[in-house]
Structure formats: structure tokens, C-alpha cells
PDB file of N, CA and C in Angstrom:
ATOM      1  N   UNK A   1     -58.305   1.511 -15.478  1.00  0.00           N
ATOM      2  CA  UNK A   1     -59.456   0.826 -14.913  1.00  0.00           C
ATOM      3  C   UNK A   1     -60.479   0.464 -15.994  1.00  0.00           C
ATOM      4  N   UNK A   2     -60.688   1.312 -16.917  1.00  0.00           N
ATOM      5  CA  UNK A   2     -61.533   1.011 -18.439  1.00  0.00           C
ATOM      6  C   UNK A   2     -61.003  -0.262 -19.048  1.00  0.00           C
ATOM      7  N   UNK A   3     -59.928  -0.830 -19.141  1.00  0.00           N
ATOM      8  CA  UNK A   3     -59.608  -1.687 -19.939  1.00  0.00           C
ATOM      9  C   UNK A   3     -59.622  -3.458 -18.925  1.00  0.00           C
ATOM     10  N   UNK A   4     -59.762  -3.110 -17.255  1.00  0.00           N
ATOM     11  CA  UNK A   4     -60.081  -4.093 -16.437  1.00  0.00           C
ATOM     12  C   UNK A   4     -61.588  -4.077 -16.257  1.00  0.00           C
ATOM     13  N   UNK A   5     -62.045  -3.272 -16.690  1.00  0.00           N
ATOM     14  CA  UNK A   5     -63.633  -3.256 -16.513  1.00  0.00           C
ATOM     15  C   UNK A   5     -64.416  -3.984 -17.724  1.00  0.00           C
ATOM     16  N   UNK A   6     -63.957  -3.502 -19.003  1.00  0.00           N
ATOM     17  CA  UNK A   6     -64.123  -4.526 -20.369  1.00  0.00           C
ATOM     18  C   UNK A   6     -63.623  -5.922 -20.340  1.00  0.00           C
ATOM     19  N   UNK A   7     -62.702  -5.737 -19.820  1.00  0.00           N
ATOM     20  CA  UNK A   7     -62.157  -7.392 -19.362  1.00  0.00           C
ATOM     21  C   UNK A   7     -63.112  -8.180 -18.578  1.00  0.00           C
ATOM     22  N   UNK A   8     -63.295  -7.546 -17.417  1.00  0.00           N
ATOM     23  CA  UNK A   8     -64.193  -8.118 -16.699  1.00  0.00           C
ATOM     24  C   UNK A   8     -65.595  -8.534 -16.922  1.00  0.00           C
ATOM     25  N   UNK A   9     -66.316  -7.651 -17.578  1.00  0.00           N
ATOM     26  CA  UNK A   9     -67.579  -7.581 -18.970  1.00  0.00           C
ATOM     27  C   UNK A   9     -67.514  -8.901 -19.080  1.00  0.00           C
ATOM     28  N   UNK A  10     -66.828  -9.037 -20.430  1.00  0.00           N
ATOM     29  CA  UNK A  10     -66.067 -10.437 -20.934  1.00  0.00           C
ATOM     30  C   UNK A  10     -66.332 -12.038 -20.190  1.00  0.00           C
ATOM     31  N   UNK A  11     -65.606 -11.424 -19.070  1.00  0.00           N
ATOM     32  CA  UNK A  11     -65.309 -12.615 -18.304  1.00  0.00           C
ATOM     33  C   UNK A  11     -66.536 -13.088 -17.512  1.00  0.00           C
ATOM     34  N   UNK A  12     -67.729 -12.341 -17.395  1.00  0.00           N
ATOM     35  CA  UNK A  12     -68.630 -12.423 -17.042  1.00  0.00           C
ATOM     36  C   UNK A  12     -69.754 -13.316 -17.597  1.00  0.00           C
ATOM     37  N   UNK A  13     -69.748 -12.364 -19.081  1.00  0.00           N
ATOM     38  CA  UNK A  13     -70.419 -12.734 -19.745  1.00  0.00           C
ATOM     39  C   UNK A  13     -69.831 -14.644 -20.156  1.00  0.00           C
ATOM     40  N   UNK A  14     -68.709 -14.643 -20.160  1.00  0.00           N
ATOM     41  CA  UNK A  14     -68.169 -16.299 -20.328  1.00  0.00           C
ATOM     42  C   UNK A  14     -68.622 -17.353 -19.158  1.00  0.00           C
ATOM     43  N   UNK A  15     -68.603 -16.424 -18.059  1.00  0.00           N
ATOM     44  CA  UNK A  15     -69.086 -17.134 -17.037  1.00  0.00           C
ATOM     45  C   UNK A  15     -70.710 -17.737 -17.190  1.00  0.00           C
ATOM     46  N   UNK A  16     -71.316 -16.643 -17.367  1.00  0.00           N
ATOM     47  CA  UNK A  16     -72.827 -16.460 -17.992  1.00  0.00           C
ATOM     48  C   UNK A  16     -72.983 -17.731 -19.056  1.00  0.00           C
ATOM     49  N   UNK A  17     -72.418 -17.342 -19.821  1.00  0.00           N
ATOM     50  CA  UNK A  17     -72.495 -18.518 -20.955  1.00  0.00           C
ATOM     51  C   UNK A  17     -72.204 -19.998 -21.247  1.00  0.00           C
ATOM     52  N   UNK A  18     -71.136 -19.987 -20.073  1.00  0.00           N
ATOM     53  CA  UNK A  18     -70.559 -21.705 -19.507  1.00  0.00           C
ATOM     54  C   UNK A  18     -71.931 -22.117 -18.584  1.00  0.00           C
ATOM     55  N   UNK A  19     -72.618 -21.303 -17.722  1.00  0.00           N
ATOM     56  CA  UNK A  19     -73.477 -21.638 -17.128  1.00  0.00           C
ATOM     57  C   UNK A  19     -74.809 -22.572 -17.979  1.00  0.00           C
ATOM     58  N   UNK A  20     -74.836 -21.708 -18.980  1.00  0.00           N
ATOM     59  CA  UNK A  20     -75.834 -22.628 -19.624  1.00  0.00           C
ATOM     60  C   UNK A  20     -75.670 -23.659 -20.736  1.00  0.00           C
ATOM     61  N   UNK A  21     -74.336 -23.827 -21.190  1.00  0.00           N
ATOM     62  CA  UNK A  21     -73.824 -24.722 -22.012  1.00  0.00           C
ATOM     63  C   UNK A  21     -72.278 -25.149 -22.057  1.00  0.00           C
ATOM     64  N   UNK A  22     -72.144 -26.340 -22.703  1.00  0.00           N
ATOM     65  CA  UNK A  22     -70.537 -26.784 -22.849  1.00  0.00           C
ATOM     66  C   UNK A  22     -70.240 -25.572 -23.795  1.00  0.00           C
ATOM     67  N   UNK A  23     -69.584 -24.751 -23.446  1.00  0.00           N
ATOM     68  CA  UNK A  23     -68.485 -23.814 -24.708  1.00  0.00           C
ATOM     69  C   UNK A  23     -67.921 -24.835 -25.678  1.00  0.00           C
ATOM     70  N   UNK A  24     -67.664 -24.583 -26.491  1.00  0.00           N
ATOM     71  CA  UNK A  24     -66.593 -24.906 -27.812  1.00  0.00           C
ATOM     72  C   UNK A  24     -65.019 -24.714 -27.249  1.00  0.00           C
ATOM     73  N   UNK A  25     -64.306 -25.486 -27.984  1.00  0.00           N
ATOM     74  CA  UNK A  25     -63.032 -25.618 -27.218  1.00  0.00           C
ATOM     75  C   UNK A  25     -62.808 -24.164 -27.473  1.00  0.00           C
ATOM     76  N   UNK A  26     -62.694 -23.235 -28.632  1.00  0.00           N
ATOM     77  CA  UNK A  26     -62.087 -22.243 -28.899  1.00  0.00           C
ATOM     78  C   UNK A  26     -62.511 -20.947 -28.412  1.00  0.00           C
ATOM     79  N   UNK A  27     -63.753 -20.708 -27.695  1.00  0.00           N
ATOM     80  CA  UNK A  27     -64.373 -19.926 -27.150  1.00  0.00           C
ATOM     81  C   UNK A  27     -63.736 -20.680 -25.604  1.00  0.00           C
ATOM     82  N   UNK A  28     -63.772 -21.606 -25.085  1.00  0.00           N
ATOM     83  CA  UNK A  28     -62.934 -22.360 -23.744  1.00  0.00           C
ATOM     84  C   UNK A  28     -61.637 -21.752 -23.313  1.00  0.00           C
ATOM     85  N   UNK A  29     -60.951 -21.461 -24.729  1.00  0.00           N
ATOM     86  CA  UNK A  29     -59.611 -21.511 -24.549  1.00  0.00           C
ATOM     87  C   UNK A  29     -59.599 -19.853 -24.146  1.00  0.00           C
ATOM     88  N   UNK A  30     -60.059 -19.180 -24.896  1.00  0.00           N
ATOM     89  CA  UNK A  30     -60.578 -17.859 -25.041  1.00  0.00           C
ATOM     90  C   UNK A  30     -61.169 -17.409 -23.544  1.00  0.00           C
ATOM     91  N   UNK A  31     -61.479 -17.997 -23.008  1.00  0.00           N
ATOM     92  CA  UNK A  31     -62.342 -17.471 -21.386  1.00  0.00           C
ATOM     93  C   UNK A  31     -60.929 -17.562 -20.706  1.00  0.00           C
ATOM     94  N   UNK A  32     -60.857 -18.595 -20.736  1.00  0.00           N
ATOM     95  CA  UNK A  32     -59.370 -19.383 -20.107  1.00  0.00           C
ATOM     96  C   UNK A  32     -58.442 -18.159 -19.928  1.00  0.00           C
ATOM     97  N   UNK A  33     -58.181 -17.881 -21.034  1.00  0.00           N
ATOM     98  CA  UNK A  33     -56.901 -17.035 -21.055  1.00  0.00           C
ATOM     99  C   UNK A  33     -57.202 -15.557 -20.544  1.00  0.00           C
ATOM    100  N   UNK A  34     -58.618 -15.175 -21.239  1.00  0.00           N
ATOM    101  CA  UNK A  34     -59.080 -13.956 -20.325  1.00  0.00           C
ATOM    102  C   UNK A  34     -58.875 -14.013 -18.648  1.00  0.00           C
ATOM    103  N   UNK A  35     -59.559 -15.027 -18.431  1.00  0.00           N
ATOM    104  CA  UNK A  35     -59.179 -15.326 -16.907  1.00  0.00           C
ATOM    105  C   UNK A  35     -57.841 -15.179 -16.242  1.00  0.00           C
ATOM    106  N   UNK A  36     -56.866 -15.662 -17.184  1.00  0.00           N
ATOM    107  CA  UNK A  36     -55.445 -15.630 -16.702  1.00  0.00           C
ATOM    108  C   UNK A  36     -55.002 -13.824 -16.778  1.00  0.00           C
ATOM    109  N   UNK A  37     -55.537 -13.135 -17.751  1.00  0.00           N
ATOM    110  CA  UNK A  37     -55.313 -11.842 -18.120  1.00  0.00           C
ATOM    111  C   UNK A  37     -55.295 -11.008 -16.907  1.00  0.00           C
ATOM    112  N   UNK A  38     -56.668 -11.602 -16.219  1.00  0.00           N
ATOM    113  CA  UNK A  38     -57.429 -10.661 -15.126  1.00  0.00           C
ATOM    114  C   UNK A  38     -56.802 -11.142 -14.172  1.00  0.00           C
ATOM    115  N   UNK A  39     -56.492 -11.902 -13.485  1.00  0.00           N
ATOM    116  CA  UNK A  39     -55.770 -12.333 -12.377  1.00  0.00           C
ATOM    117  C   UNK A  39     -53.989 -11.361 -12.153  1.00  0.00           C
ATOM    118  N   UNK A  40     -53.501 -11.578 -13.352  1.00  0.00           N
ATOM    119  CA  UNK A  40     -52.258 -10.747 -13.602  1.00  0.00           C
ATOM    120  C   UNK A  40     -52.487  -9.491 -13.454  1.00  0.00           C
ATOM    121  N   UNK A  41     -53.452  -8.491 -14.227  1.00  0.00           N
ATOM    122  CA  UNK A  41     -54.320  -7.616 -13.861  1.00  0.00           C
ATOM    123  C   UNK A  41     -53.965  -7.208 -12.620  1.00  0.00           C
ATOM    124  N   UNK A  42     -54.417  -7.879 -11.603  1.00  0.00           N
ATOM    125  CA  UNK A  42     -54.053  -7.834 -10.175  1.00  0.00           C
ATOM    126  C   UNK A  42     -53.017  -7.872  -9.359  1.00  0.00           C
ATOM    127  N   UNK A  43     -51.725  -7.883 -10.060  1.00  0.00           N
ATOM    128  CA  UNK A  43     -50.583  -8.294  -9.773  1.00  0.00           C
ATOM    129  C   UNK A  43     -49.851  -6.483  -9.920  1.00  0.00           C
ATOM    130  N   UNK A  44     -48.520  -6.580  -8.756  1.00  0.00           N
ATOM    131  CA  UNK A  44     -48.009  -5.181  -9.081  1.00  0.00           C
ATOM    132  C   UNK A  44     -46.848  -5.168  -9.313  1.00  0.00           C
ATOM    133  N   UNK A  45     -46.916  -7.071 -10.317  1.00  0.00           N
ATOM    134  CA  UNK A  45     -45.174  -6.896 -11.216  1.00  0.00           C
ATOM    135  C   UNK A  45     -45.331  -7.241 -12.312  1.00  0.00           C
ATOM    136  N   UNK A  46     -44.776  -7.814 -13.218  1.00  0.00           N
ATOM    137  CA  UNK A  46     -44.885  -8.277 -14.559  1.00  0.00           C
ATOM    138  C   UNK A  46     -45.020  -9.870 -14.180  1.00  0.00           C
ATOM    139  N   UNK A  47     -45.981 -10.399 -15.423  1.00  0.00           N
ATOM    140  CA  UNK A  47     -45.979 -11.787 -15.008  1.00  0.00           C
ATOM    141  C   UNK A  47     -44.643 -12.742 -15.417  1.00  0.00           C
ATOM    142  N   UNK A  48     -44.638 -13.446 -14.703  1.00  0.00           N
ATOM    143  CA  UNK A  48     -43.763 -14.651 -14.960  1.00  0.00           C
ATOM    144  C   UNK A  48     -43.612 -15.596 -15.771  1.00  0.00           C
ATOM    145  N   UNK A  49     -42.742 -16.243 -16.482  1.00  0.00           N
ATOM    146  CA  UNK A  49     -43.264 -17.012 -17.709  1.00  0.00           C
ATOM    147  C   UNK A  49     -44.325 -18.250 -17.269  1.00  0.00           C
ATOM    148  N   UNK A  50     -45.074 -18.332 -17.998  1.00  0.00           N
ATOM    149  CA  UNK A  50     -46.119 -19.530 -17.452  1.00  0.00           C
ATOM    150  C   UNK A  50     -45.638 -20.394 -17.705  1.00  0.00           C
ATOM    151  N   UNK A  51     -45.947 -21.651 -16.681  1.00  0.00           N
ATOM    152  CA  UNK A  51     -45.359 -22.946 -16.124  1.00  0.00           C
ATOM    153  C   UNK A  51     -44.916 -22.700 -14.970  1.00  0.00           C
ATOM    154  N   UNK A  52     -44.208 -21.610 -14.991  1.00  0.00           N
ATOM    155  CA  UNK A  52     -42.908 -21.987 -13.756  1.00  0.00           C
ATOM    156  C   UNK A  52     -43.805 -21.602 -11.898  1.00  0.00           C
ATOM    157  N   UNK A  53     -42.908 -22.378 -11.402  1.00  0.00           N
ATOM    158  CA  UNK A  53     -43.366 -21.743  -9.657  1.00  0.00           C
ATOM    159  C   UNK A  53     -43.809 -20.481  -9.446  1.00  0.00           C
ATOM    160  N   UNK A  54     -43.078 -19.659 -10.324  1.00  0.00           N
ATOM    161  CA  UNK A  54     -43.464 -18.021  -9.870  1.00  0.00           C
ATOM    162  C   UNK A  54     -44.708 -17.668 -10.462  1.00  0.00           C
ATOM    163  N   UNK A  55     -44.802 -18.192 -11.589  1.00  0.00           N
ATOM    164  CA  UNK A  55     -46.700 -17.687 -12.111  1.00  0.00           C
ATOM    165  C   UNK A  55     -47.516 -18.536 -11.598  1.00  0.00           C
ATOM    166  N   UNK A  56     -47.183 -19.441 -11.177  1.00  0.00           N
ATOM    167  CA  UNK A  56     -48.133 -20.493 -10.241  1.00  0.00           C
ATOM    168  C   UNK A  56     -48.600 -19.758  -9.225  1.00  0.00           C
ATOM    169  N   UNK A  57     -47.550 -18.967  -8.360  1.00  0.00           N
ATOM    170  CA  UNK A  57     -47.920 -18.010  -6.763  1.00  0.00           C
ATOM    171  C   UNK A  57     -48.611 -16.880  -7.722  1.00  0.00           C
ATOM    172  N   UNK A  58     -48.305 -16.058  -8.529  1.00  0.00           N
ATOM    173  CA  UNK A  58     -48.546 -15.287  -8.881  1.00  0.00           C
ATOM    174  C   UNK A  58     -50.248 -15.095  -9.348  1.00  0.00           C
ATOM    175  N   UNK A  59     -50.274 -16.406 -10.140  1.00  0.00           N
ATOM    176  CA  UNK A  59     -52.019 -16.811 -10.285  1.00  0.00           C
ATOM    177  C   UNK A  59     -52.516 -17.120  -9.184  1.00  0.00           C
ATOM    178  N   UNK A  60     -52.948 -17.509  -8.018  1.00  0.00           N
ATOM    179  CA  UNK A  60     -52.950 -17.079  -7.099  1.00  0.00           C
ATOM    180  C   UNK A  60     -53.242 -15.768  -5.965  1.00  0.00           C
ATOM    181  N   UNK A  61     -52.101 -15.124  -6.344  1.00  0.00           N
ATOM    182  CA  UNK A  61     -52.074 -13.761  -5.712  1.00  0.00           C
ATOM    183  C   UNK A  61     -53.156 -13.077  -6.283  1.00  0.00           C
ATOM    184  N   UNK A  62     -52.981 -13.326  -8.013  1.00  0.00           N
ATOM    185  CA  UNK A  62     -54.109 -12.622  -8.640  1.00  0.00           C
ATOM    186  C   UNK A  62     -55.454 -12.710  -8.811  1.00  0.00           C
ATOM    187  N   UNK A  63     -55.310 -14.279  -8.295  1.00  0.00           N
ATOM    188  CA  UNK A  63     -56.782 -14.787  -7.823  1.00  0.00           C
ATOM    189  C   UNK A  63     -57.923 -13.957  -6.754  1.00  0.00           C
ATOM    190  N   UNK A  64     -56.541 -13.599  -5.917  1.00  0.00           N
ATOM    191  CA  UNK A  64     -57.421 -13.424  -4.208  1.00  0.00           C
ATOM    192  C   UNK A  64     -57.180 -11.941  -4.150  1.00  0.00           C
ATOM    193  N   UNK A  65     -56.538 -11.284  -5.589  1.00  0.00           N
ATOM    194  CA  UNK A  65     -56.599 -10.021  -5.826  1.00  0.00           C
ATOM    195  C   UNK A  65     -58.126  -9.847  -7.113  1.00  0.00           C
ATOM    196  N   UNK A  66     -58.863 -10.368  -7.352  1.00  0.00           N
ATOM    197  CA  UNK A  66     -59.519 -10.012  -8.080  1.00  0.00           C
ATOM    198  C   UNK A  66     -60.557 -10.782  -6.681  1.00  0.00           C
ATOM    199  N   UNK A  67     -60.644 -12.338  -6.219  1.00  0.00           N
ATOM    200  CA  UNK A  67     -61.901 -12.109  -5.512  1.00  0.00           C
ATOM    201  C   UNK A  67     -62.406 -10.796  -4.550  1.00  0.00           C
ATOM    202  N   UNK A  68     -61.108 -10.251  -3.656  1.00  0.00           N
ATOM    203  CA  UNK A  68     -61.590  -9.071  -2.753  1.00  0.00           C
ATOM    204  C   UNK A  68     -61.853  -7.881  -3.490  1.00  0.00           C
ATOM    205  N   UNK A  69     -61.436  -7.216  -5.262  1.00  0.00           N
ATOM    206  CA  UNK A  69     -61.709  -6.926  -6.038  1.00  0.00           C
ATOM    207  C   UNK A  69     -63.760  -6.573  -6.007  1.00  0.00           C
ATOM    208  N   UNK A  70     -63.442  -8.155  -6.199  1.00  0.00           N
ATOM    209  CA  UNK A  70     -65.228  -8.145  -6.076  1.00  0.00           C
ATOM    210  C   UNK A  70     -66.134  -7.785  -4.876  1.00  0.00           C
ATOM    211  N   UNK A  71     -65.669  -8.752  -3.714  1.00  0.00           N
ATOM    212  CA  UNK A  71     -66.137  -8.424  -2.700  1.00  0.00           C
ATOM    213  C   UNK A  71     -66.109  -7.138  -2.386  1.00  0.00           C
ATOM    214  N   UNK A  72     -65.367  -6.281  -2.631  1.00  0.00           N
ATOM    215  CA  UNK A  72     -65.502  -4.913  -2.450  1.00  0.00           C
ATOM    216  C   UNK A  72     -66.556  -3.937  -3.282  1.00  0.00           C
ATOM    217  N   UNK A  73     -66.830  -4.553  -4.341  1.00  0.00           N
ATOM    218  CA  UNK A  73     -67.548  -3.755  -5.448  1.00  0.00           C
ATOM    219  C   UNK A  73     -68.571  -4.755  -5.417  1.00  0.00           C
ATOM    220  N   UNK A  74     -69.712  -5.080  -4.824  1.00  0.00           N
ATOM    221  CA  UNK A  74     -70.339  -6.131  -5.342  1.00  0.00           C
ATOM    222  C   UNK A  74     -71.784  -5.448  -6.176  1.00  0.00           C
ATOM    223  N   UNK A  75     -72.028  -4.318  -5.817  1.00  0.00           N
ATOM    224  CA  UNK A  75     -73.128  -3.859  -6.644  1.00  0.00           C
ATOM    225  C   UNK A  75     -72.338  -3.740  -8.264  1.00  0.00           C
ATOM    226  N   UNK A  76     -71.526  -3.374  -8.188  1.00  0.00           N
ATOM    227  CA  UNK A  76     -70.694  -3.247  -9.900  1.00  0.00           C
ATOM    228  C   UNK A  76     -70.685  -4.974 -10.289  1.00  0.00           C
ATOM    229  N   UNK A  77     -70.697  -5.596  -9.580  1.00  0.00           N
ATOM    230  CA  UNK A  77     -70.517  -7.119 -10.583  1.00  0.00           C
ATOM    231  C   UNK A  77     -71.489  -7.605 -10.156  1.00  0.00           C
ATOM    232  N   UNK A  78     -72.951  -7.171  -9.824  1.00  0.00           N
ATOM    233  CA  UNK A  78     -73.997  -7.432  -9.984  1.00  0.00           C
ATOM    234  C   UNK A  78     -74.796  -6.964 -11.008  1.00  0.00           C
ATOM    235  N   UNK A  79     -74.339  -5.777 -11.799  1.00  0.00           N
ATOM    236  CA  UNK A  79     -74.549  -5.529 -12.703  1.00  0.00           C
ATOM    237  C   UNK A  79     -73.792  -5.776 -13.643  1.00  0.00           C
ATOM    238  N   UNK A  80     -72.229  -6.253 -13.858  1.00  0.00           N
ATOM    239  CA  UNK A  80     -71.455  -6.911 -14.732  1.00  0.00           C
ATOM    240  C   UNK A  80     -72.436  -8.072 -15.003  1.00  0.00           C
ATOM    241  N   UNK A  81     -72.550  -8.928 -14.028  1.00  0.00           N
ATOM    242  CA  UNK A  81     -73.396  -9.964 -14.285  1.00  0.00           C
ATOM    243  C   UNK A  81     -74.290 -10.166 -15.037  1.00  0.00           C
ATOM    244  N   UNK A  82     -75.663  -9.435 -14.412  1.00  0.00           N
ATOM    245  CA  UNK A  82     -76.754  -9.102 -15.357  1.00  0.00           C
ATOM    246  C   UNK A  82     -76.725  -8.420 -16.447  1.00  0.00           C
ATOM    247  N   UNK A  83     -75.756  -7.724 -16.783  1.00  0.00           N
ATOM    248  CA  UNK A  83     -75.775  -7.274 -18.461  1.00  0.00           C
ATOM    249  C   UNK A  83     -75.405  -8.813 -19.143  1.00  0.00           C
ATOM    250  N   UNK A  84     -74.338  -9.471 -18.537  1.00  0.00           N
ATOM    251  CA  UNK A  84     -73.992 -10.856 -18.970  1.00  0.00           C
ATOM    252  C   UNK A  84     -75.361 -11.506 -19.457  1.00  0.00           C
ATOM    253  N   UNK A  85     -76.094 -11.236 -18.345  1.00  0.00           N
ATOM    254  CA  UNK A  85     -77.297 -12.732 -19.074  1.00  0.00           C
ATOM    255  C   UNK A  85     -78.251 -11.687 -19.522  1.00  0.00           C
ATOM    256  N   UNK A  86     -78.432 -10.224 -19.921  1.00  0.00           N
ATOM    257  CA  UNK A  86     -79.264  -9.559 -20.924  1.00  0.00           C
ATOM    258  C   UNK A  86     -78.457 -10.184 -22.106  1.00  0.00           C
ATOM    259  N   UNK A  87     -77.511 -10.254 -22.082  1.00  0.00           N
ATOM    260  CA  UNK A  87     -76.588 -10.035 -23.194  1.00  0.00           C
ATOM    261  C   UNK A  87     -77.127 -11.558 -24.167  1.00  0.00           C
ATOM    262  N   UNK A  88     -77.323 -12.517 -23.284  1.00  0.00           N
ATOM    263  CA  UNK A  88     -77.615 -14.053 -23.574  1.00  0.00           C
ATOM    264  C   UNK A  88     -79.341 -14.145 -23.710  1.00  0.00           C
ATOM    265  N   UNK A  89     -79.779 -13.064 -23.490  1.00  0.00           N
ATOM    266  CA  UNK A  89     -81.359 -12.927 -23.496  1.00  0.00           C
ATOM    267  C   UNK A  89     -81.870 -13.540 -22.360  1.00  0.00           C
ATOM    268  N   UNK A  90     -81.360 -13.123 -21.814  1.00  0.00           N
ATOM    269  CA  UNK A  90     -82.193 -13.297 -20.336  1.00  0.00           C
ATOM    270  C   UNK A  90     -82.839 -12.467 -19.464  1.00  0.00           C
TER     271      UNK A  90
END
């Protein structure tokens, strides 16, 4: 759970930071893929090679496994959040 919780940090803080500006492609690509990390994260098989139909459902699954994720914890990613935009000086 420590290493989905730093992830999530992360992904926050990217969120945080797209909010107030265009990212750079390489910091873009970098959220991007975190994002894909965390979704799999959520998954209770190994991922599938990307492209194909099966990581397509699979991103997905891991999608609506990380939104109820949240919805369940929402005081924890209310504070994921706001460390995000301390983090940006806010």
C-alpha cells in the first residue's frame, strides 16, 4: 500500500500541476505513464501487453478500480491533493 500511496502523491501532484499549466512533453509523458501504473495497480492479474483488447478492458477495470479507490477514501485524497498544491506553493 506504501508504494500505491507514493504513486498516488505523484499523480496528484501532476494533476495539480497540469491544472495550472501546459506540462512539457516529457514531464506529459511521465504523468501519462504514472497514470497507466496506477490503474494496473488496481488490477488482480498481470497487465497485458499494451495495445491489445485485453489492456484496453483492463485500463478500464483499473480505472473504476482506482475511482471507487477514491470515493472510498476521500478524506486521504483530500489531503493527497492539498499537499499537491503546498507542494506548488499554494
Amino acid at each position: 500500500m506504501t508504494k500505491i500511496l507514493a504513486m498516488m502523491s505523484l499523480y496528484y501532484f501532476c494533476e495539480a500541476s497540469a491544472a495550472e499549466r501546459m506540462l512539457p512533453l516529457d514531464e506529459a509523458m511521465a504523468c501519462a505513464q504514472l497514470y497507466d501504473s496506477i490503474k494496473i495497480a488496481f488490477l488482480d492479474e498481470p497487465a497485458a501487453p499494451t495495445g491489445t483488447p485485453e489492456r484496453i478492458a483492463q485500463n478500464r477495470l483499473g480505472y473504476r478500480g482506482f475511482k471507487a479507490w477514491e470515493a472510498a477514501h476521500p478524506d486521504l485524497v483530500a489531503t493527497l491533493r492539498a499537499s499537491a498544491r503546498r507542494q506548488l506553493g499554494h
